[in-house]
Protein backbone atom coordinates (compact mmCIF):
# COMPACT_ATOMS: atom_id res chain seq x y z
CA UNK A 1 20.25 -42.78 -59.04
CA UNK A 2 17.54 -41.50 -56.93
CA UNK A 3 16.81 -40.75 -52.77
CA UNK A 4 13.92 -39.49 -51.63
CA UNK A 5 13.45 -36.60 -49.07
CA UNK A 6 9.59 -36.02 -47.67
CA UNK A 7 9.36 -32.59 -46.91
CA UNK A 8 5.98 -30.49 -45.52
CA UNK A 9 5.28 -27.78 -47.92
CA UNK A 10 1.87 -25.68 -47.57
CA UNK A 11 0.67 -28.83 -45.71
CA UNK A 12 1.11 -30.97 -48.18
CA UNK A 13 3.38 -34.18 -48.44
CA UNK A 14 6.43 -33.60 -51.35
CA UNK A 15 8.81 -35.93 -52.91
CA UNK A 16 12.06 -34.75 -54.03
CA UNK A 17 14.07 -37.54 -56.12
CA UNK A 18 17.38 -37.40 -57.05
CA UNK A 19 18.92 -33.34 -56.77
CA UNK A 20 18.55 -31.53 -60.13
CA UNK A 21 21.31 -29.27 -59.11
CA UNK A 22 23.53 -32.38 -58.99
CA UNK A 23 21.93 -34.36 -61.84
CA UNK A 24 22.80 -30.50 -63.70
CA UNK A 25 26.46 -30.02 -62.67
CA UNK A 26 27.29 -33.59 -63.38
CA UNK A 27 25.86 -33.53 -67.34
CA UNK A 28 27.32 -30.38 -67.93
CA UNK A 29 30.80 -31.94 -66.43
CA UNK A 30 30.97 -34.62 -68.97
CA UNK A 31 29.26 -32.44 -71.78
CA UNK A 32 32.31 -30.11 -71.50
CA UNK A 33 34.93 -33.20 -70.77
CA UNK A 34 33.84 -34.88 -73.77
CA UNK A 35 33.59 -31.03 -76.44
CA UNK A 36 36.86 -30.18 -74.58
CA UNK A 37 38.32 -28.90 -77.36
CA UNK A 38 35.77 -26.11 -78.03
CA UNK A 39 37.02 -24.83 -74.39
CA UNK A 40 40.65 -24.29 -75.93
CA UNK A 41 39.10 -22.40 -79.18
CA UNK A 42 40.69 -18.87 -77.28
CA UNK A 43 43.54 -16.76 -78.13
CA UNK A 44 44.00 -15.34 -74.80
CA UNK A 45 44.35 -18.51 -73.14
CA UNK A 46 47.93 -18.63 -74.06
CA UNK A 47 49.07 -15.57 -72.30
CA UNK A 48 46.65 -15.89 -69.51
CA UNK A 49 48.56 -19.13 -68.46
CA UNK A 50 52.07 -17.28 -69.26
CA UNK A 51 51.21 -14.83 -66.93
CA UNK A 52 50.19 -17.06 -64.12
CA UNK A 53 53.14 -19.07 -64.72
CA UNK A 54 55.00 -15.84 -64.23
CA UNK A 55 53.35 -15.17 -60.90
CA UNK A 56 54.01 -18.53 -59.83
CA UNK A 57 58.01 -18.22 -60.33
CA UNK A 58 58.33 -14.72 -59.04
CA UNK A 59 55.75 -15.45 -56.33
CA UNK A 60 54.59 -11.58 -57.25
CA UNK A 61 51.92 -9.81 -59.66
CA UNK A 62 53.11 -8.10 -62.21
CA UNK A 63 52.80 -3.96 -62.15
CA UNK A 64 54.30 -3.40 -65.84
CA UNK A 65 54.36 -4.73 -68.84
CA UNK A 66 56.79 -7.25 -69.87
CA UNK A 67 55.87 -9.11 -72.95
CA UNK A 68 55.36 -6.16 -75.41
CA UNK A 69 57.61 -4.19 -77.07
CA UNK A 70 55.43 -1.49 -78.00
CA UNK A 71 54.14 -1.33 -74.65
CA UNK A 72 56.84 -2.38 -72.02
CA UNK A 73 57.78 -1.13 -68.94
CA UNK A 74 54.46 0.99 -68.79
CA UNK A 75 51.91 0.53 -66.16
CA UNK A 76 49.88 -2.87 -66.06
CA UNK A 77 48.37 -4.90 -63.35
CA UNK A 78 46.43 -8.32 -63.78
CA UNK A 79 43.23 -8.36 -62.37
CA UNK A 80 42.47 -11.97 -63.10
CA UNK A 81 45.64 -13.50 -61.30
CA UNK A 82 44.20 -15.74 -59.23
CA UNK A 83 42.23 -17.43 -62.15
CA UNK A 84 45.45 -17.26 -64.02
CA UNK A 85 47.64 -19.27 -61.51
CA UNK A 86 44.85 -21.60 -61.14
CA UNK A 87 45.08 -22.48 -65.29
CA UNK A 88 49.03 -21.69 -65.08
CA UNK A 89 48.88 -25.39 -62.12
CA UNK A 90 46.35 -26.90 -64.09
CA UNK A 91 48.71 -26.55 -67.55
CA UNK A 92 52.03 -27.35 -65.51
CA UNK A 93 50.38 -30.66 -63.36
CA UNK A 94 48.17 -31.99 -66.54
CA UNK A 95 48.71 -30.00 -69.77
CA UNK A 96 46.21 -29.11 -72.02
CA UNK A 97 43.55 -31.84 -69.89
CA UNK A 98 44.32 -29.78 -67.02
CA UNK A 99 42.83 -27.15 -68.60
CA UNK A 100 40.15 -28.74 -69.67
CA UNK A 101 38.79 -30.29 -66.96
CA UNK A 102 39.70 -26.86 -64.34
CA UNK A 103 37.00 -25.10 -66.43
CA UNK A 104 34.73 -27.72 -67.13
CA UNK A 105 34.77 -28.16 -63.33
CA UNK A 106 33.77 -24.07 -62.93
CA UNK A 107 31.19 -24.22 -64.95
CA UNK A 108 29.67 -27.18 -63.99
CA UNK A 109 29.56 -26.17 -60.33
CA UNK A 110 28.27 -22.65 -62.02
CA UNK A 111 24.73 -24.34 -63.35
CA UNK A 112 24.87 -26.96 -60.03
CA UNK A 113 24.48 -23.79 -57.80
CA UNK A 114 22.01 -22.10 -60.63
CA UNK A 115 19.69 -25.61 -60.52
CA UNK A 116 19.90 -25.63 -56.79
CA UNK A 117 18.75 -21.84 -56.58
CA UNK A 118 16.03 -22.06 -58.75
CA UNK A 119 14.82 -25.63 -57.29
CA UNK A 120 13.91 -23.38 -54.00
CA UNK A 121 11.44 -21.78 -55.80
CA UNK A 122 10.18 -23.98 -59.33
CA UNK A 123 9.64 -27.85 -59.98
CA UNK A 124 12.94 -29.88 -60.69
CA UNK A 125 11.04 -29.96 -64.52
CA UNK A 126 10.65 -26.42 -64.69
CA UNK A 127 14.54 -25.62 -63.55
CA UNK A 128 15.99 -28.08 -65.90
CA UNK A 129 14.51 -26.87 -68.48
CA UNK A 130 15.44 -22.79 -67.48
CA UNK A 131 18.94 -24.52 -67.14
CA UNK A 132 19.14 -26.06 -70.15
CA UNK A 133 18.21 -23.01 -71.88
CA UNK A 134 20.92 -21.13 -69.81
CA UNK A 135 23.70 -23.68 -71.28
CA UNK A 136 22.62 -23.01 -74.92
CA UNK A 137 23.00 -19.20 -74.52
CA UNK A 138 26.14 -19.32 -72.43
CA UNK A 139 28.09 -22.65 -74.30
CA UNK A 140 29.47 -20.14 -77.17
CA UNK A 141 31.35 -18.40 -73.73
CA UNK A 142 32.46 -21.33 -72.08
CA UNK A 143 35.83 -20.82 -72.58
CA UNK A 144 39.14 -21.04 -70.54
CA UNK A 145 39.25 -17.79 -69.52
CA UNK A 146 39.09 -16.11 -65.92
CA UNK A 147 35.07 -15.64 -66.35
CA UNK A 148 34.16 -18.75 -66.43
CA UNK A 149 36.45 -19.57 -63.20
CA UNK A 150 34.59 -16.66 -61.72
CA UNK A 151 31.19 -17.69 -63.14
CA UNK A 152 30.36 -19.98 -59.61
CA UNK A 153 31.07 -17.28 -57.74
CA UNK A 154 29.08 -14.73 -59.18
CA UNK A 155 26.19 -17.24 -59.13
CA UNK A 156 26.46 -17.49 -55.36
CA UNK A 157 26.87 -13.88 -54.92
CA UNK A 158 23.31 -13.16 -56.75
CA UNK A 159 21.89 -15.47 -55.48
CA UNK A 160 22.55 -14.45 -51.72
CA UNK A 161 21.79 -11.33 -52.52
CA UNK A 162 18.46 -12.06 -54.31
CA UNK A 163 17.05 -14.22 -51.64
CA UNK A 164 17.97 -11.47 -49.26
CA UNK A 165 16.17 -8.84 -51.25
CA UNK A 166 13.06 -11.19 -51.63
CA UNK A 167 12.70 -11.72 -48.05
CA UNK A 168 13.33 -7.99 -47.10
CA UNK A 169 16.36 -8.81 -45.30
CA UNK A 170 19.73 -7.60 -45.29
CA UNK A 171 22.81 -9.95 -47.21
CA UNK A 172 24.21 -12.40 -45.18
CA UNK A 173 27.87 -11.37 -43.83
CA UNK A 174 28.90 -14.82 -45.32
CA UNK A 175 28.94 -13.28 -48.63
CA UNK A 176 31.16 -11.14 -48.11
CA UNK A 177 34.45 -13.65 -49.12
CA UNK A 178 32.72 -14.65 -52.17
CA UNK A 179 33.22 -10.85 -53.23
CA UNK A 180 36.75 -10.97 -52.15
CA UNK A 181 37.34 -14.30 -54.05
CA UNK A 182 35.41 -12.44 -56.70
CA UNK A 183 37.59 -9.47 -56.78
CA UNK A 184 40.81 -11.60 -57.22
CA UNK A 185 39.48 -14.05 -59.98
CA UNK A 186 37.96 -11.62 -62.43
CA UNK A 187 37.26 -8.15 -63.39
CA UNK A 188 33.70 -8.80 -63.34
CA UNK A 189 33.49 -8.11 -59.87
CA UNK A 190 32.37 -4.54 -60.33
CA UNK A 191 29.10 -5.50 -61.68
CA UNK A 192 28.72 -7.74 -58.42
CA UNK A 193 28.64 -4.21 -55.87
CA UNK A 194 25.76 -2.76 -58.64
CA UNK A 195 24.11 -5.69 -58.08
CA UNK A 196 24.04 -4.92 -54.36
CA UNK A 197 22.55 -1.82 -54.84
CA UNK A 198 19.81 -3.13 -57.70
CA UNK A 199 18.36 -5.80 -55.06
CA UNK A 200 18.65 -3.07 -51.94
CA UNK A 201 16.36 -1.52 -53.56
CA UNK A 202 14.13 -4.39 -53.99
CA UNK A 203 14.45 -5.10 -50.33
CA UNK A 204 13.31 -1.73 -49.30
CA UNK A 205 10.43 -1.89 -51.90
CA UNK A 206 9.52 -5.71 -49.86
CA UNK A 207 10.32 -3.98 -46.69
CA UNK A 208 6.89 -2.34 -44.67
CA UNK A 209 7.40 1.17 -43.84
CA UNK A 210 8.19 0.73 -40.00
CA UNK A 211 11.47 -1.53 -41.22
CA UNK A 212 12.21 0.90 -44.43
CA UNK A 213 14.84 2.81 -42.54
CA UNK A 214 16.66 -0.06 -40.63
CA UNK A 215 16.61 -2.31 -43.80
CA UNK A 216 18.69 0.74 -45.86
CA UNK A 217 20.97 1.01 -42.88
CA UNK A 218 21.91 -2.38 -42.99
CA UNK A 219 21.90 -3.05 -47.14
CA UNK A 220 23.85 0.45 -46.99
CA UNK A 221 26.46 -1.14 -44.33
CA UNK A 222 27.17 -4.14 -46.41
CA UNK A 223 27.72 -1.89 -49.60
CA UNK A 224 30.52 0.02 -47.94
CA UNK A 225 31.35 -3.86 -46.67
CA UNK A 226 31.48 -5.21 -49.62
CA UNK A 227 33.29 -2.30 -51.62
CA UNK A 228 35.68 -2.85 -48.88
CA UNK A 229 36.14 -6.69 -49.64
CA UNK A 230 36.79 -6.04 -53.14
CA UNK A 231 39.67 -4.06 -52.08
CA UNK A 232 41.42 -6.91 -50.47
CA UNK A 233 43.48 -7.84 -53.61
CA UNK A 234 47.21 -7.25 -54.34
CA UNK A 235 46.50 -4.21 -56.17
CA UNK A 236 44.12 -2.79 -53.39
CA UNK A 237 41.62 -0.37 -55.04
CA UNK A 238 43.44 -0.59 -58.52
CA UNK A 239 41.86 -3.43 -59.93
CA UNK A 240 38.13 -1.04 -60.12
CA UNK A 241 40.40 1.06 -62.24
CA UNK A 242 41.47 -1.56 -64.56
CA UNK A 243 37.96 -2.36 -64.90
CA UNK A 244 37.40 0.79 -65.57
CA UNK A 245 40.16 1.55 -68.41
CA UNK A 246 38.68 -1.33 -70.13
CA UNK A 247 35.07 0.06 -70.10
CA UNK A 248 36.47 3.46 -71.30
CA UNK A 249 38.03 1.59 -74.27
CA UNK A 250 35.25 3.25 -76.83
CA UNK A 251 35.43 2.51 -80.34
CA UNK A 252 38.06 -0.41 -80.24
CA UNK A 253 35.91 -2.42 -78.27
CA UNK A 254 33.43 -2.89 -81.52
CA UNK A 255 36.81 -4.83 -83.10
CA UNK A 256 36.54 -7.37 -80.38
CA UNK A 257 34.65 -9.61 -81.08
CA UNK A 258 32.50 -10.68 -77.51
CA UNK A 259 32.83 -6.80 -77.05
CA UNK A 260 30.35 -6.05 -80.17
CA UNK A 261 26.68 -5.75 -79.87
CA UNK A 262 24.14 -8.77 -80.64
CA UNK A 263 23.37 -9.23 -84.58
CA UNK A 264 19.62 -9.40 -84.75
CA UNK A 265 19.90 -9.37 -88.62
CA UNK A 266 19.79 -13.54 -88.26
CA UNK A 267 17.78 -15.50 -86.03
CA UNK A 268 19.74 -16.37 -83.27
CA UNK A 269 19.36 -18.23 -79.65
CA UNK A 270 19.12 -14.93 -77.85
CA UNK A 271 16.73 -13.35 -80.23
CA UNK A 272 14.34 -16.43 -79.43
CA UNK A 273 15.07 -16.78 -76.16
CA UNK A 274 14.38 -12.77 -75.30
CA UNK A 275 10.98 -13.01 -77.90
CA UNK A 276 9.68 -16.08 -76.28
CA UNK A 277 10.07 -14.57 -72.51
CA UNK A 278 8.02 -11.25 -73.66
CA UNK A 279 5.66 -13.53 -75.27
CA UNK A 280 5.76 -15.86 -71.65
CA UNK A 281 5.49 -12.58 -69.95
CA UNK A 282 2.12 -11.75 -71.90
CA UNK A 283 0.25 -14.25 -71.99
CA UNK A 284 0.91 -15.29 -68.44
CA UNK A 285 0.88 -11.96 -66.72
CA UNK A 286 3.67 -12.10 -65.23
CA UNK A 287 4.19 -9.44 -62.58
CA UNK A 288 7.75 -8.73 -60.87
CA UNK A 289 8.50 -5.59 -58.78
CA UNK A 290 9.79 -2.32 -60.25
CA UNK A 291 13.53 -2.57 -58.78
CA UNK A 292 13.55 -6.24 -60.67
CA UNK A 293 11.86 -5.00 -63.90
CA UNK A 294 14.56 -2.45 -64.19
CA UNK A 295 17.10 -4.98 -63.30
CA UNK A 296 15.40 -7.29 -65.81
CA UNK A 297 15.95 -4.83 -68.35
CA UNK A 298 19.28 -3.78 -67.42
CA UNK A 299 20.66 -7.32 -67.97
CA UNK A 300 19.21 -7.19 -71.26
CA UNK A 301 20.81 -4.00 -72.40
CA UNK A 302 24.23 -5.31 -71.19
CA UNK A 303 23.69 -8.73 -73.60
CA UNK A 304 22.25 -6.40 -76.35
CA UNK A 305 24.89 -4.28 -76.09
CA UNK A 306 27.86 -6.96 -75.52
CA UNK A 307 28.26 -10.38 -76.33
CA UNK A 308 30.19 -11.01 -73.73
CA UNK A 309 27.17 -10.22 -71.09
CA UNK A 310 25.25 -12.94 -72.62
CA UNK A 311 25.86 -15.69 -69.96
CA UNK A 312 25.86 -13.11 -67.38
CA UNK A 313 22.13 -12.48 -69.01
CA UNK A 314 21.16 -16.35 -68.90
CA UNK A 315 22.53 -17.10 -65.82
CA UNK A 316 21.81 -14.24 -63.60
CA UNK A 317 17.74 -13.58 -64.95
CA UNK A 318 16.84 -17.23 -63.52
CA UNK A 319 17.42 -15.97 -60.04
CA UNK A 320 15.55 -12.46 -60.79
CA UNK A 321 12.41 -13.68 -61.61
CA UNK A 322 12.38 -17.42 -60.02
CA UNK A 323 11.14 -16.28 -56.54
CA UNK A 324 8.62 -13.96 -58.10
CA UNK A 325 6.59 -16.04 -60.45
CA UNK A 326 7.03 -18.97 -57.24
CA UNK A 327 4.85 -16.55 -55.50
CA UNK A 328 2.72 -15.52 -58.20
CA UNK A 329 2.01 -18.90 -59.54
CA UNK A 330 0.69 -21.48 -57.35
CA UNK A 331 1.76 -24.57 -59.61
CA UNK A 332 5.28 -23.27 -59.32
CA UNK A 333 5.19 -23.07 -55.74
CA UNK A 334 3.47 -26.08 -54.82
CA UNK A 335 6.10 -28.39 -57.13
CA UNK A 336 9.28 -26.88 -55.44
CA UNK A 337 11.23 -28.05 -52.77
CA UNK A 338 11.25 -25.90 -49.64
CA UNK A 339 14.10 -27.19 -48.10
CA UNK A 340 16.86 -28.85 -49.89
CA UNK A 341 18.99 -31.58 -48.45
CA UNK A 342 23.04 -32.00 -49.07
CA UNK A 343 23.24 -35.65 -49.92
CA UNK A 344 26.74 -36.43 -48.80
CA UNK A 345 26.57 -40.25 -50.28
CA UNK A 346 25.20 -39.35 -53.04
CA UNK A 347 27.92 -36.18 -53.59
CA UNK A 348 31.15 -38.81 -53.24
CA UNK A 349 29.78 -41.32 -55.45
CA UNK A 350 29.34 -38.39 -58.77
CA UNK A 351 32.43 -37.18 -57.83
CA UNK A 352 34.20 -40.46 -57.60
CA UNK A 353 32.35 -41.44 -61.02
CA UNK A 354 33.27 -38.54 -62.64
CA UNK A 355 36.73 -38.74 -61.60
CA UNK A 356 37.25 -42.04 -63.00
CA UNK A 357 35.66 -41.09 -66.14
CA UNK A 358 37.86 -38.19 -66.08
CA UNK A 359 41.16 -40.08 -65.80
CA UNK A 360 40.00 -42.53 -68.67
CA UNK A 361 38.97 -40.31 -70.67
CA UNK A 362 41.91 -37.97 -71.14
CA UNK A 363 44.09 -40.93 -71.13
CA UNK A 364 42.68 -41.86 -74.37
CA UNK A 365 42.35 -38.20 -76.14
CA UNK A 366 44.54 -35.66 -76.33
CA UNK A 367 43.28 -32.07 -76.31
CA UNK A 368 45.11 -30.02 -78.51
CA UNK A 369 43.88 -25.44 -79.29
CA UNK A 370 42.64 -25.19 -82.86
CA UNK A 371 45.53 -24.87 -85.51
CA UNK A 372 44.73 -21.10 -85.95
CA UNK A 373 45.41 -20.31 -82.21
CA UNK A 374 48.67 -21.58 -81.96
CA UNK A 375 50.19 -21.11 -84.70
CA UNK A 376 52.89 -23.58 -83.95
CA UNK A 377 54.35 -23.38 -87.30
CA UNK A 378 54.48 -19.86 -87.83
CA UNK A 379 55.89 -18.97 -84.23
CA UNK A 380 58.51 -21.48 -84.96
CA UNK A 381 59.35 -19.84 -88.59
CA UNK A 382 59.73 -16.71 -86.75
CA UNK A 383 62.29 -18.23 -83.71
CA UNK A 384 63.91 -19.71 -86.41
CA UNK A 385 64.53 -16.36 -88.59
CA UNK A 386 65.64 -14.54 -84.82
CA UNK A 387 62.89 -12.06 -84.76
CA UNK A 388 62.40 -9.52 -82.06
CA UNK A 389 60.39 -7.15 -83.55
CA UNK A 390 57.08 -8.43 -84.93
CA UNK A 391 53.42 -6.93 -86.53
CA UNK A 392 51.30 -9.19 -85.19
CA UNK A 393 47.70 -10.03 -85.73
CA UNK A 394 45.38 -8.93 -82.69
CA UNK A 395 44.64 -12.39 -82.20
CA UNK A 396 48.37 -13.65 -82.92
CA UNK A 397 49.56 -11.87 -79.26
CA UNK A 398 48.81 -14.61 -77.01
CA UNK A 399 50.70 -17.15 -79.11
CA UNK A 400 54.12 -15.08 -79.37
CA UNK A 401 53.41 -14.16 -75.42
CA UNK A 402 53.79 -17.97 -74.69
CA UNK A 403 56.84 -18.68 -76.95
CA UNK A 404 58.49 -15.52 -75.09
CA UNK A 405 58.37 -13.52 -78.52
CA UNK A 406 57.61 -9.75 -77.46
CA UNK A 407 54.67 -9.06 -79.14
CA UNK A 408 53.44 -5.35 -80.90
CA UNK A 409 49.56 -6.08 -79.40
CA UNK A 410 47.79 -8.19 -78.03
CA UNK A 411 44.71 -8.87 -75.85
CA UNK A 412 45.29 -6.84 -72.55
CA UNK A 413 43.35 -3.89 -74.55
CA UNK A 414 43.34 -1.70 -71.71
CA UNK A 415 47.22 -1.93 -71.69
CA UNK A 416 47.65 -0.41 -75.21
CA UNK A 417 44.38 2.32 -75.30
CA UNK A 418 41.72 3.50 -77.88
CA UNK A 419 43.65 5.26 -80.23
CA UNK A 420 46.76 2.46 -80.45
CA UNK A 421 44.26 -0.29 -81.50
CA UNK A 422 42.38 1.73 -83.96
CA UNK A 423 45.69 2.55 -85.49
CA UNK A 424 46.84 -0.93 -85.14
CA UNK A 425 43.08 -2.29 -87.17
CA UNK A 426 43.17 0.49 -89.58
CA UNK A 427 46.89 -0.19 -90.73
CA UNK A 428 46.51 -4.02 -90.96
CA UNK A 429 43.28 -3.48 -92.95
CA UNK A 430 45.49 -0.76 -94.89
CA UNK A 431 42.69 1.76 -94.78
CA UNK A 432 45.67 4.08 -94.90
CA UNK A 433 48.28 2.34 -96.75
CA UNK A 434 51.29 5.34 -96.08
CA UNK A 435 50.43 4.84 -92.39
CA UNK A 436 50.78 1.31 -93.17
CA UNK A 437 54.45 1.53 -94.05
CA UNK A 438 55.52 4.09 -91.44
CA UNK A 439 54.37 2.12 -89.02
CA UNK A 440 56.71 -0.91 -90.38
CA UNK A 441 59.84 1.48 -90.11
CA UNK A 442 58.87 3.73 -86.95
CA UNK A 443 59.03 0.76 -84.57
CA UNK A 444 61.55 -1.21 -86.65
CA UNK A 445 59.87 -4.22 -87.65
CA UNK A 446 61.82 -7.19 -88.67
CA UNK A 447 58.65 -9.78 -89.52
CA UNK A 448 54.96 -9.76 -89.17
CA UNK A 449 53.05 -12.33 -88.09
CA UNK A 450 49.26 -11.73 -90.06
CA UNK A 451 45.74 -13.81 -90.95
CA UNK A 452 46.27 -14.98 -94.73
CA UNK A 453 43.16 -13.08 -95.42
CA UNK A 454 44.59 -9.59 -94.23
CA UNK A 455 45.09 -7.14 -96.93
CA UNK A 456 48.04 -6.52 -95.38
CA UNK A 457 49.63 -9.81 -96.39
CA UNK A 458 49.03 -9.07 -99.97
CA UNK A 459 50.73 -5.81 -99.91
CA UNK A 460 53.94 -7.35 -98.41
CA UNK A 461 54.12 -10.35 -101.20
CA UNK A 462 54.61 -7.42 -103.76
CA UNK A 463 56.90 -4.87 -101.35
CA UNK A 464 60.48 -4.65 -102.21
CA UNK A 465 62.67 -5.14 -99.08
CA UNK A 466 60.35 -8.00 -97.72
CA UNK A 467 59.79 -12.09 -98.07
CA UNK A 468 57.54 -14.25 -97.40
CA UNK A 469 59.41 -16.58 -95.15
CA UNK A 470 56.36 -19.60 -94.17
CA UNK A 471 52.39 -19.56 -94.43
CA UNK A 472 49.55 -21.94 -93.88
CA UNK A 473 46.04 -21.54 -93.41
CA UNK A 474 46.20 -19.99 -90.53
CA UNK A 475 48.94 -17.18 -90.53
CA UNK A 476 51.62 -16.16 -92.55
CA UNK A 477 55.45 -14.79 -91.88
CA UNK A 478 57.09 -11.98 -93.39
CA UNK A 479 60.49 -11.03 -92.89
CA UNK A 480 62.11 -7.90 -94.01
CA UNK A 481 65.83 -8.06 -96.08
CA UNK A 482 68.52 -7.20 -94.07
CA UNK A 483 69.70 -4.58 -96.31
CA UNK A 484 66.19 -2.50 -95.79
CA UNK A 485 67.01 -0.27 -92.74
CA UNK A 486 64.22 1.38 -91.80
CA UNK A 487 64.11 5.50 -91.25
CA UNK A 488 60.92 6.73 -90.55
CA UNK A 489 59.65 7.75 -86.81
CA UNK A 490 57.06 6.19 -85.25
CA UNK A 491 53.42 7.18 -86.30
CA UNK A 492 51.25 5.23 -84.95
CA UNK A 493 50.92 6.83 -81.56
């Protein structure tokens, strides 16, 4: 499955075969088809889908809360609706395969633009094996969640900017509706505009002094531009301030788990892959300028410092340092491909392939969350006992948000605040056990809804006035007597 395409490159005759990029965004298609499952292994993908469902039948966003009961009526926007009516039509048209396949198509299209970026500037060899790298560091985050619907844009959005930066030029206008797209898809927008300022500063340092002063003019225009375009949402400039209220979260962000910092206490795939690029970096001299050695380090403080910036790590360094070591090493150079064809017949036969495989594949398997995210059991223990007001597990929310059981927390964390979810942890984990028990009377609870390892569970086996009502080994119910009124005042606030 090869053409060929000669091309002129430093006067020298160059055969490209078959496009990496789409050799790249095909495998990673049917790698993610095929582990579908593992895209499914996410709480959050349950109300993410409720709420775009929502949006759908109200054709409106939502501006409050309206699935909690600790939180409702209070101030809320979704900054990830458009990703969350595009999983709400994939659910509705094909289920769970829907699902599947609308993120396995994001991502693969994310490392099909990554492979075609980097094969600009290093040998088709050389950029499948950066990408294959890339899909070992990001595969623990390819989830379906808004990110990894966002994950092509933000790909094409560095990218642009990047090669605008390298030649000393200013951004394309044509970026500017990736931002907007951007803006509406995820949260992660906001790190796109600092990337506009990290590579205007690279252009002015590739700039000569005569063009110094037009070149910030123009990279300072398309700031205020693009700032601009990530206003054009239905919640105008509000969605930088949800971004924001998560980012001021504090200490509850260290109980989320892609929130926490990197464990370097075991050996890990980013601990080798940073190690062996310092090591790369020494013994081959490499040399990059100072606004992309600070930018090189800044994306390695955010995946240090948050699991979650991993990917954004693996994918985004690629485009950093590709055009740089092209320069600096002549091998590099002289194996890329200068120019680089769109091979239309060669396009509709891997996507009419892949369709096909597609359709016979998930006619023969059935995708189905792991046991311990839906908690199909449980939640139906709980309709069954008529419960309204129920302690849930962190993790639990998304579940009860899809069966249309108000929940007391769950994974909009900027919605609920610092202190709520440290009370929320420390109670569960009964670190306090008296604030335990208020909190079971101040906001009325009539079952709880916890993991069987929770010390919590334990304590409610032995506590007069409650039962244990169903548990598997994934959650278990409690529901409290009827004849247990409860009479203490909320406490947890």
């Amino acid at each position: 499955m090869s053409v060929e395409n000669t091309e002129r490159i430093g006067g020298r005759s160059n055969i490209a075969f078959a496009p990496a990029w789409l050799v790249a965004g095909a495998g990673v298609y049917l790698l993610l088809l095929i582990r579908g499952d593992s895209l499914l292994n996410d709480p959050d993908m349950f109300w993410q889908i409720k709420v775009g469902q929502w949006i759908l039948a109200h054709h409106a966003v939502p501006f409050t809360d309206i699935y909690s009961f600790t939180r409702a009526g209070e101030p809320w926007i979704s900054s990830s609706w458009l990703s969350q009516v595009l999983f709400a039509q994939a659910y509705d048209f094909g289920g769970w395969a829907g699902v599947v396949i609308l993120t396995a198509l994001a991502a693969a299209t994310a490392f099909a633009l990554l492979a075609h970026a980097l094969c600009r500037f290093l040998p088709p060899l050389q950029a499948g094996v950066v990408v294959c790298g890339v899909l070992v560091l990001a595969m623990p985050h390819l989830l379906a969640r808004p990110h990894v619907l966002a994950m092509p844009v933000m790909i094409g959005w560095a990218s642009g900017l990047a090669s605008a930066s390298g030649r000393g030029k200013t951004p394309s206008p044509w970026l500017l509706p990736l931002m907007i797209l951007w803006a509406n898809l995820h949260g992660g927008f906001v790190f796109g505009l600092v990337l506009v300022g990290a590579f205007a500063l690279d252009a002015l340092w590739n700039t000569g002094a005569a063009q110094r002063t037009r070149a910030a003019l123009g990279w300072t225009l398309f700031a205020i531009a693009a700032f601009g375009a990530s206003c054009l949402t239905p919640y105008g400039w509000g969605s930088l301030l949800a971004a924001r209220n998560i980012l001021g979260l504090g200490e509850a962000l260290s109980l989320i788990g892609e929130w926490r910092p990197v464990d370097f206490s075991r050996l890990g795939a980013f601990e080798v892959c940073l190690l062996g690029l310092l090591g790369l970096a020494l013994y081959r001299g490499v040399r990059l300028t100072p606004p992309r050695v600070l930018l090189t380090i800044g994306l390695s403080q955010m995946a240090m410092a948050h699991n979650r910036n991993i990917e954004v790590f693996a994918f985004l360094l690629p485009l950093v340092v590709a055009e740089p070591l092209s320069a600096q090493f002549a091998a590099l150079r002289n194996g890329a491909v200068a120019r680089l064809p769109l091979p239309t017949f060669w396009l509709a036969v891997v996507a009419f392939g892949l369709g096909g495989f597609s359709a016979a594949f998930t006619a023969g398997h059935s995708y189905v969350p792991l046991a311990g995210k839906s908690l199909t059991g449980a939640v139906q223990a709980l309709k069954d006992q008529g419960a309204r007001r129920v302690l849930n597990d962190y993790d639990f929310g998304g579940s009860l948000i899809a069966a249309d059981v108000p929940v007391f927390i769950d994974g909009r964390t900027e919605l609920y605040g610092e202190r709520f979810v440290l009370a929320h942890h420390n109670a569960i984990q009964l670190r306090d056990v008296g604030k335990f028990l208020s909190l079971l009377d101040g906001y009325r609870i009539d079952a709880t809804l916890l993991d069987p390892a929770s010390p919590a569970v334990h304590l409610l086996d032995r506590l007069d006035g409650w039962r244990r009502v169903y548990g598997d080994g994934d959650a278990v119910v409690h529901m409290r007597l009827a004849n247990t009124a409860p009479k203490i005042r909320p406490a947890l606030d």
